[in-house]
N, C-alpha and C. Protein backbone atom coordinates (compact mmCIF):
# COMPACT_ATOMS: atom_id res chain seq x y z
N UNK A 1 -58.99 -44.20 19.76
CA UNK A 1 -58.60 -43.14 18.83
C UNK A 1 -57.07 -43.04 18.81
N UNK A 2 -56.56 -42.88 18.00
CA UNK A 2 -54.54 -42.98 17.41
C UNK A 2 -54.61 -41.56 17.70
N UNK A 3 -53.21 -41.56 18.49
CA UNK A 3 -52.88 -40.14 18.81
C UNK A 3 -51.73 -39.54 17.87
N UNK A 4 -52.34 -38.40 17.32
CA UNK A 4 -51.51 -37.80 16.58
C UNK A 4 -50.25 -37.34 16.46
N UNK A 5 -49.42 -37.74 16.47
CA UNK A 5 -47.76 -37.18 16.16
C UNK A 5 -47.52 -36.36 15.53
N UNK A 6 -46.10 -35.58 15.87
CA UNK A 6 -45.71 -34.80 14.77
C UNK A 6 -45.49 -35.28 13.63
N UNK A 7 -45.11 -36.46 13.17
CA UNK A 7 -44.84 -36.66 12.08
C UNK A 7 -46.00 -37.07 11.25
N UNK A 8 -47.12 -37.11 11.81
CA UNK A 8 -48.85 -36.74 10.69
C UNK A 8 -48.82 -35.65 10.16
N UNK A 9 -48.65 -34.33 11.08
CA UNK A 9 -48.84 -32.91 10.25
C UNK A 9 -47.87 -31.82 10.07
N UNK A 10 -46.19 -32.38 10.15
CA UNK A 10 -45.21 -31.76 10.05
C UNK A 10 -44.87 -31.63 8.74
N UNK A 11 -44.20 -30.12 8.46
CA UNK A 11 -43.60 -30.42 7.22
C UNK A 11 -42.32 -31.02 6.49
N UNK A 12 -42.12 -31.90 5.42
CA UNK A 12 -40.61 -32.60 5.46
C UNK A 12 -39.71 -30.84 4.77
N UNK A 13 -38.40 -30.87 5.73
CA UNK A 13 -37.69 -29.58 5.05
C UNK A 13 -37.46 -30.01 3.68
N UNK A 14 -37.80 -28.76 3.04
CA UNK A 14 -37.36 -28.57 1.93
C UNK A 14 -36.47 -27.40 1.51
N UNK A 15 -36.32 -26.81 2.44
CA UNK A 15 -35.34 -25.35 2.29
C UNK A 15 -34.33 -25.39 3.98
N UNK A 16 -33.68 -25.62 3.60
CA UNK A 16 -32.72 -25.49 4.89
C UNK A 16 -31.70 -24.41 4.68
N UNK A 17 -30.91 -23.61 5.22
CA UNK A 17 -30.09 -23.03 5.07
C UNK A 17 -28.48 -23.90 5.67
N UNK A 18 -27.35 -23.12 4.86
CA UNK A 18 -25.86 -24.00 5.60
C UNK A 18 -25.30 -23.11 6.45
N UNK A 19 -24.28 -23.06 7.34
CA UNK A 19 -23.52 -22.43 7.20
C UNK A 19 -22.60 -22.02 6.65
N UNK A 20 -22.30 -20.40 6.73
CA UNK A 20 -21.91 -19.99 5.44
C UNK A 20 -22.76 -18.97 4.46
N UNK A 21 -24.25 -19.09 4.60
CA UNK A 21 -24.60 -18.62 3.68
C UNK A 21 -24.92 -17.50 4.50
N UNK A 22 -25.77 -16.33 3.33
CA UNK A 22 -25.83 -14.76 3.78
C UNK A 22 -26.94 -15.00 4.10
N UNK A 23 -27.73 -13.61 4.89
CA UNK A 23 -28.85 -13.64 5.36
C UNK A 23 -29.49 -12.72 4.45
N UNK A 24 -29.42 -12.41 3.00
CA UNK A 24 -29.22 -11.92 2.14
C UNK A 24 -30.33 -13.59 1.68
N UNK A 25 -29.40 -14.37 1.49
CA UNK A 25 -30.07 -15.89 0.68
C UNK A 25 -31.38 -16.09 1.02
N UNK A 26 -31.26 -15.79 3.01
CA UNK A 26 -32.29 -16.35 3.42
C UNK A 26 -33.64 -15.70 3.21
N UNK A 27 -33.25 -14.44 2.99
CA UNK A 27 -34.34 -13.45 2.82
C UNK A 27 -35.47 -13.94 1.45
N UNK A 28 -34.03 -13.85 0.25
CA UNK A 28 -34.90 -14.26 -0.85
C UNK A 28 -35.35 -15.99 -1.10
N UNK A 29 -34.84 -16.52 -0.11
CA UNK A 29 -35.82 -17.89 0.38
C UNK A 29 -37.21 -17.80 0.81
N UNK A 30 -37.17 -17.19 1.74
CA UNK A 30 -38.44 -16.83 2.33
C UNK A 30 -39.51 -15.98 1.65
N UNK A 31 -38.68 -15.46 0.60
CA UNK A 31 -40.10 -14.24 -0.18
C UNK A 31 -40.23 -15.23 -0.75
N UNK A 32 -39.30 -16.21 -1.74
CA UNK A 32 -39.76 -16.73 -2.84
C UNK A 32 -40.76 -18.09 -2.57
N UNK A 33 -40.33 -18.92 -1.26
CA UNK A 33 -41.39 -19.81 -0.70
C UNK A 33 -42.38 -19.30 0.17
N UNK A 34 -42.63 -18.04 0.49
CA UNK A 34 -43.39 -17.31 1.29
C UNK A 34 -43.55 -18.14 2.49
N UNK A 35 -42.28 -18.28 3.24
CA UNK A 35 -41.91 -18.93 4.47
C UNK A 35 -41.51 -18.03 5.56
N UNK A 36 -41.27 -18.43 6.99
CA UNK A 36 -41.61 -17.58 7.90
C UNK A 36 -40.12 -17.94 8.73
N UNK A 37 -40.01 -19.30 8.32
CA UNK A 37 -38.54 -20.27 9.38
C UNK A 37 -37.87 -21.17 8.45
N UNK A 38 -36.34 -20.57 8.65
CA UNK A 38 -35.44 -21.84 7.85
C UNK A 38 -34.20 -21.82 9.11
N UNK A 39 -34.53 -23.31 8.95
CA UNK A 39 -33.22 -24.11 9.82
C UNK A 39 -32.09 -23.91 9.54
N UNK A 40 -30.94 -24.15 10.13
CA UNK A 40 -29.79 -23.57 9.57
C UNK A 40 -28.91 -25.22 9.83
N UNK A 41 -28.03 -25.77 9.53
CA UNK A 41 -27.66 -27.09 8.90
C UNK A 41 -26.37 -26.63 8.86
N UNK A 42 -25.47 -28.07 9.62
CA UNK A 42 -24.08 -28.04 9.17
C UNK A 42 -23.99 -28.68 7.65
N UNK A 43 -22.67 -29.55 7.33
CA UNK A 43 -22.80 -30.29 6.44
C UNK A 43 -22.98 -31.51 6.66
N UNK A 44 -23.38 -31.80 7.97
CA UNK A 44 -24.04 -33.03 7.66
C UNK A 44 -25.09 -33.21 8.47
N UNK A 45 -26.18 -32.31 8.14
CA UNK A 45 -27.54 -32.13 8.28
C UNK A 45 -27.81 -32.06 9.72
N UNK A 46 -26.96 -31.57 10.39
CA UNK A 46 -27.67 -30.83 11.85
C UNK A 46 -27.63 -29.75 12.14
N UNK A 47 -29.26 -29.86 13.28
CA UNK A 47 -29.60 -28.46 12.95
C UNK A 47 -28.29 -27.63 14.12
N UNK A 48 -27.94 -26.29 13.71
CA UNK A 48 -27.03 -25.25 14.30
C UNK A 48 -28.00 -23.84 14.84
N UNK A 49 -29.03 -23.85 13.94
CA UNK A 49 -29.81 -22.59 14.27
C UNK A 49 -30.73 -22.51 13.45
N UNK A 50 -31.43 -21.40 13.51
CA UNK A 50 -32.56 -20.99 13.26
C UNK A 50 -32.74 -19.72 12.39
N UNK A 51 -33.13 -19.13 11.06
CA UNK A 51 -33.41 -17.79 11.16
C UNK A 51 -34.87 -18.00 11.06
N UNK A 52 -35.39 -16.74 11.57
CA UNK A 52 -36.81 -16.27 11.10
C UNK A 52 -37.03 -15.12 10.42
N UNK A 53 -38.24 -14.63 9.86
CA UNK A 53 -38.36 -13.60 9.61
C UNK A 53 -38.16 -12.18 10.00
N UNK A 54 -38.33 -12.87 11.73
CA UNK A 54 -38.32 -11.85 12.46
C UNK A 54 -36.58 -11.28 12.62
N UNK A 55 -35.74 -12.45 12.47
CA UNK A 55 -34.34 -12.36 12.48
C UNK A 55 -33.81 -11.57 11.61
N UNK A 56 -34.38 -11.64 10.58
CA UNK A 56 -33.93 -10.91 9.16
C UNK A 56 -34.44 -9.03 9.32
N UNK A 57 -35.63 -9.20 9.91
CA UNK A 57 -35.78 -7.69 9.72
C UNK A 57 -34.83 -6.85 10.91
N UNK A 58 -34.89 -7.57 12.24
CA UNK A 58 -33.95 -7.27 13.22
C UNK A 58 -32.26 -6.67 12.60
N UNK A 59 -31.87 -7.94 12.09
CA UNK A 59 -30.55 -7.76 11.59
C UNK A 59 -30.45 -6.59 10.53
N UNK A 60 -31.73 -5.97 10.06
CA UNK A 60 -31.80 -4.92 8.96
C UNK A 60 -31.35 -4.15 9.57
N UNK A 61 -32.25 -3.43 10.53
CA UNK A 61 -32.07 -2.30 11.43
C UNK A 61 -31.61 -2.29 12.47
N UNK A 62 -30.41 -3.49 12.47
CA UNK A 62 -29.56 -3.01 13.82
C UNK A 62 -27.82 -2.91 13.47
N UNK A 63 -27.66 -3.50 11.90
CA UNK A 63 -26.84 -3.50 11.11
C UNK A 63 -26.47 -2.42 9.33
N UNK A 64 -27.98 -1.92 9.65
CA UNK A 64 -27.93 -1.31 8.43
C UNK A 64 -28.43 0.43 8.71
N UNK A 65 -28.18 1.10 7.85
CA UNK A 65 -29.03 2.66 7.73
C UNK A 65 -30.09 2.81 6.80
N UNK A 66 -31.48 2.25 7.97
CA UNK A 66 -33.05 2.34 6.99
C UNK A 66 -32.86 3.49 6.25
N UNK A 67 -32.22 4.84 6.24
CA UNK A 67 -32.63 5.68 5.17
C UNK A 67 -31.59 5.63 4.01
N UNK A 68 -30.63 5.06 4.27
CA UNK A 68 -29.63 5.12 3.43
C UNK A 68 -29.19 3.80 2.30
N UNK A 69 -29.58 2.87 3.12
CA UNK A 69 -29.43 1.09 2.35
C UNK A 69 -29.94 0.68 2.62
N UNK A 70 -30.57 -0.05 1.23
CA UNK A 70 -31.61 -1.25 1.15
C UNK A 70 -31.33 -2.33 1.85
N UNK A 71 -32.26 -3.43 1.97
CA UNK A 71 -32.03 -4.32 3.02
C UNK A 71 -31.15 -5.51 2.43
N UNK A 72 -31.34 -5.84 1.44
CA UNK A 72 -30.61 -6.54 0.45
C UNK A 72 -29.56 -6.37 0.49
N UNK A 73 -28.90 -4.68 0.46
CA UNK A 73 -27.06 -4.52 0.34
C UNK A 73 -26.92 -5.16 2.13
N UNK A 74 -27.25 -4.55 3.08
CA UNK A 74 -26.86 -5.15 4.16
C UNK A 74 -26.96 -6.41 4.13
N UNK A 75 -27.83 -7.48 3.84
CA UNK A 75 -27.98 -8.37 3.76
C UNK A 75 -26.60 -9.30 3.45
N UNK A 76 -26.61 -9.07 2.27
CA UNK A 76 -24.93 -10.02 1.60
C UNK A 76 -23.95 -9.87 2.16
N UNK A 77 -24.01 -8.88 3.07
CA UNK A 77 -22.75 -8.81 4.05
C UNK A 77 -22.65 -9.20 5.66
N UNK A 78 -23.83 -9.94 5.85
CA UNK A 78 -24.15 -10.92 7.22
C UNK A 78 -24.27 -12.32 7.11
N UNK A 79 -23.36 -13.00 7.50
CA UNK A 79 -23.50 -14.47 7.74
C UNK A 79 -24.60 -14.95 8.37
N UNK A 80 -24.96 -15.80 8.17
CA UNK A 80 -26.24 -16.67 8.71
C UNK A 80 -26.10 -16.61 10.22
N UNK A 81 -24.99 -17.44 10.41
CA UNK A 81 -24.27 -17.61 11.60
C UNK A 81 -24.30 -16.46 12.45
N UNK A 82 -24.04 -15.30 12.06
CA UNK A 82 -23.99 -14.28 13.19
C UNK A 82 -25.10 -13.66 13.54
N UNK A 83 -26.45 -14.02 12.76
CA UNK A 83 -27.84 -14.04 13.07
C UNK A 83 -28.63 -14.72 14.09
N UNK A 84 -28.10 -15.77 13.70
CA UNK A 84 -29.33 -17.13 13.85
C UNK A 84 -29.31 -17.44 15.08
N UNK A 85 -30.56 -18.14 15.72
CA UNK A 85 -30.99 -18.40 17.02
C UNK A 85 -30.49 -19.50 16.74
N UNK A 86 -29.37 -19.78 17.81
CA UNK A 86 -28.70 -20.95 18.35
C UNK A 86 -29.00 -22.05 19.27
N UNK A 87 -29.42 -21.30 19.85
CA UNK A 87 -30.44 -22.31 20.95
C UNK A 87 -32.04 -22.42 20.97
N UNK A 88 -32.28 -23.54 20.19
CA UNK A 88 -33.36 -23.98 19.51
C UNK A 88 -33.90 -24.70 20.07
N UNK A 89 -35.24 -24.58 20.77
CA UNK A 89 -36.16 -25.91 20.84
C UNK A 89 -36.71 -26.89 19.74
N UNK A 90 -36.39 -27.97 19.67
CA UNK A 90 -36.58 -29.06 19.02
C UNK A 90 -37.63 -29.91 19.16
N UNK A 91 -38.43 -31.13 18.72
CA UNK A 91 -39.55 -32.22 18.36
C UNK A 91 -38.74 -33.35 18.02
N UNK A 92 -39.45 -34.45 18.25
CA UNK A 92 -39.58 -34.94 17.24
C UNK A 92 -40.44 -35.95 16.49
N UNK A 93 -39.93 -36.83 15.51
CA UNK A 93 -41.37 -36.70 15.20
C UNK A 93 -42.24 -37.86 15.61
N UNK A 94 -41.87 -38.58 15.97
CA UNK A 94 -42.90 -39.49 17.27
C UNK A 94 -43.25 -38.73 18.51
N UNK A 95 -43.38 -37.51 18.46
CA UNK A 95 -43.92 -36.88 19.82
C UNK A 95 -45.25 -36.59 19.24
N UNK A 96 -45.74 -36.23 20.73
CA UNK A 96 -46.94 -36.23 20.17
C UNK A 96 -47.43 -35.01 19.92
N UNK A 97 -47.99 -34.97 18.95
CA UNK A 97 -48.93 -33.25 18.45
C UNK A 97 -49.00 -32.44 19.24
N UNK A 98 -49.96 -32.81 20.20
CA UNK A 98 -50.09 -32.24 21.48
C UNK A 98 -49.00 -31.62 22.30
N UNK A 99 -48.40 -32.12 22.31
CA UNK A 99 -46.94 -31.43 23.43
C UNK A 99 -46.19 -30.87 22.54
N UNK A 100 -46.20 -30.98 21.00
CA UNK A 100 -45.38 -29.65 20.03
C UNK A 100 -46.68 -28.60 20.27
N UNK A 101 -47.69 -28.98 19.99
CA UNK A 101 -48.63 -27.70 20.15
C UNK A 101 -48.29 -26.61 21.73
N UNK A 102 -48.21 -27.78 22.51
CA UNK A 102 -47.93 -26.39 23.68
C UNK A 102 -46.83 -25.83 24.07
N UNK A 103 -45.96 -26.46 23.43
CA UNK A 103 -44.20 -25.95 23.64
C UNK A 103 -44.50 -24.80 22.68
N UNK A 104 -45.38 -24.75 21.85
CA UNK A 104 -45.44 -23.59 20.70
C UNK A 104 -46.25 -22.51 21.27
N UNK A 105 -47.19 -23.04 21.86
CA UNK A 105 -47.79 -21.77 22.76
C UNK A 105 -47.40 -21.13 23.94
N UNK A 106 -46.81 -22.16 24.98
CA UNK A 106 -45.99 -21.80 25.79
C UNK A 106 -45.05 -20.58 25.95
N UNK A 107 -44.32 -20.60 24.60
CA UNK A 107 -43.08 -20.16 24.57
C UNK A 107 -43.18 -19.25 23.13
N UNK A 108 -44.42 -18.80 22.57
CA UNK A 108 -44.53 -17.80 21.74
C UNK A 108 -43.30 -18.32 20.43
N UNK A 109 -43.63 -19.27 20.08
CA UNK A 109 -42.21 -19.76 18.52
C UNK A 109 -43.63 -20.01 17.58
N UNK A 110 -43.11 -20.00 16.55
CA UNK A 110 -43.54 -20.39 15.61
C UNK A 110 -43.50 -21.27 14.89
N UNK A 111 -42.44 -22.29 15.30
CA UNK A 111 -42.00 -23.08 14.63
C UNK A 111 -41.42 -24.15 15.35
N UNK A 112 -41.10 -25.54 14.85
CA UNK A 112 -40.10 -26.30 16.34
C UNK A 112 -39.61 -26.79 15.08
N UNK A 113 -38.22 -27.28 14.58
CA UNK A 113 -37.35 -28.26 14.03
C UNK A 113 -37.90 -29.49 14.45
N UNK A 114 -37.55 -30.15 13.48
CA UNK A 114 -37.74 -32.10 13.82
C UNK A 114 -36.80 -32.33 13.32
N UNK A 115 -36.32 -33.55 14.67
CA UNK A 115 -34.83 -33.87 14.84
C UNK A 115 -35.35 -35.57 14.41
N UNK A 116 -34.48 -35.91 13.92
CA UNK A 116 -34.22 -37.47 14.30
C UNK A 116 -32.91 -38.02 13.88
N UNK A 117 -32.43 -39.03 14.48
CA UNK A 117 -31.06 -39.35 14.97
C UNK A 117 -30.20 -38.56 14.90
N UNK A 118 -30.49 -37.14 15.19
CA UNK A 118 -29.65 -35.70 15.41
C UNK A 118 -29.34 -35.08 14.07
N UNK A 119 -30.57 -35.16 12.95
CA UNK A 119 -30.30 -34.69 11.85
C UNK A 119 -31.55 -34.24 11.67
N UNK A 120 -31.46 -32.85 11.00
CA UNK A 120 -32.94 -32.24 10.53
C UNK A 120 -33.70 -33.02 9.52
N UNK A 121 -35.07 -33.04 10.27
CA UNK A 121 -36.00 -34.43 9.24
C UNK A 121 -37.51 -33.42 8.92
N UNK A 122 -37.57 -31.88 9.21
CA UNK A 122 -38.71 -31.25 9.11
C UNK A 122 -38.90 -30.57 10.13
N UNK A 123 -40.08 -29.58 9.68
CA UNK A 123 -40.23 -28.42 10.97
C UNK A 123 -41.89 -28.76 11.09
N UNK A 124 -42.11 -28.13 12.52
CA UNK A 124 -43.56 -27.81 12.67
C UNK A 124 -44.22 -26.37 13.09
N UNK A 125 -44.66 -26.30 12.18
CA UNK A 125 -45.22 -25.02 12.37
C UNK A 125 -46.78 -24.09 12.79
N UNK A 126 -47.34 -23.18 13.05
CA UNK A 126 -48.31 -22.68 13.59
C UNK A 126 -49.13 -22.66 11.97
N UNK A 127 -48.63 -22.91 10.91
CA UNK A 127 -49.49 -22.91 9.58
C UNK A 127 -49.81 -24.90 9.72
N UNK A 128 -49.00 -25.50 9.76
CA UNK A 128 -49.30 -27.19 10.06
C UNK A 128 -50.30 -27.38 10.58
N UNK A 129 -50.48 -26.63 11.86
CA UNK A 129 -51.63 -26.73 12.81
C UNK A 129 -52.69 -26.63 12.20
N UNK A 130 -52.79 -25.19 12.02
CA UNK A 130 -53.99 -24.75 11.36
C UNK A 130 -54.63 -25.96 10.14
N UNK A 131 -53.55 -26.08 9.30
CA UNK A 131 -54.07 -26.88 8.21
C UNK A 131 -54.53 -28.00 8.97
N UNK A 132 -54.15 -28.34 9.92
CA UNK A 132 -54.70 -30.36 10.69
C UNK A 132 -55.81 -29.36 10.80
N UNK A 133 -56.01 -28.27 11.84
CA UNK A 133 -57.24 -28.00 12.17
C UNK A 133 -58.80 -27.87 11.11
N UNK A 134 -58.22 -27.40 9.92
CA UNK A 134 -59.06 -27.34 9.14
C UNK A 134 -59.40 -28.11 8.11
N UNK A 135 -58.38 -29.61 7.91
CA UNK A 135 -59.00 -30.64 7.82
C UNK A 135 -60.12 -30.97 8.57
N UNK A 136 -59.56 -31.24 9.74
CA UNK A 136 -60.61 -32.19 10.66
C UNK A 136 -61.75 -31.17 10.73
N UNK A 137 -61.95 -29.55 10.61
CA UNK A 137 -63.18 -29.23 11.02
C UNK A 137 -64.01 -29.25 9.71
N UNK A 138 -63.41 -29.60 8.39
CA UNK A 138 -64.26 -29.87 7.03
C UNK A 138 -64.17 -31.19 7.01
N UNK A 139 -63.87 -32.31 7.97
CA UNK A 139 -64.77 -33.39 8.15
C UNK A 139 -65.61 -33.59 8.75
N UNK A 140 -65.80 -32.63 9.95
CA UNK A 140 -67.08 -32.43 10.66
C UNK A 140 -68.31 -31.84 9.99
N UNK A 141 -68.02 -31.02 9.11
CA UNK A 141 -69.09 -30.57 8.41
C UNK A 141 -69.99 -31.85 7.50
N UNK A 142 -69.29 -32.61 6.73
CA UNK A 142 -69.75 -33.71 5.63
C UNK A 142 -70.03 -34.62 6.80
């Protein structure tokens, strides 16, 4: 039996963030791809950090006045950079499934970056999983 890699059920990035940009951008990234994790990217495609969702609401209410401003005005006025999880656990994508799966459980993330030759090549995520999982269990059924 071929052992599964990350790079069978990872996703290729398609939304990265730069530095530079607001956490304002990232927000309306994430509503509009209904995404959970965007990498954060110099200019020449390595990864620097991380935001999540969870980053964005944090930075609301520890930077803003919930009764007074929307999250949006605070937003445009925070750099990515002064958000973002910097120290990132990484994949990649000849590893194997298995050992991204438990670095993900291990350590409560949601997500791992995929690195290759030190440039962002895709993330893996706790939705990836699921989807391998529910392939293979609607091939068990037929």
């Amino acid at each position: 039996m071929a052992i599964t890699t990350v790079k069978d059920i990872m996703t290729d990035v398609v939304e990265a963030l730069r530095v530079g940009d607001s956490l304002d951008l990232a927000d309306r990234i994430m509503r509009v791809g209904r995404i959970r994790h965007l990498p954060v990217v110099d200019g020449d495609d390595r990864l620097v950090g991380l935001v999540t969702h969870r980053t964005i609401l944090a930075a609301w209410v520890s930077h803003g006045n919930p009764s007074a401003e929307r999250p949006g005005d605070v937003a445009r006025d925070i750099p990515i950079e002064m958000v973002m999880v910097k120290d990132v656990l990484t994949t990649t994508p000849t590893a194997h499934a298995a050992e991204a799966a438990r670095t993900l459980e291990k350590h409560k993330y949601g997500c791992l970056p995929v690195i290759s030759d030190g440039k962002l090549v895709g993330i893996i995520t706790e939705a990836d999983f699921l989807r391998f999982a529910r392939i293979h269990l609607e091939q068990e059924e037929t």
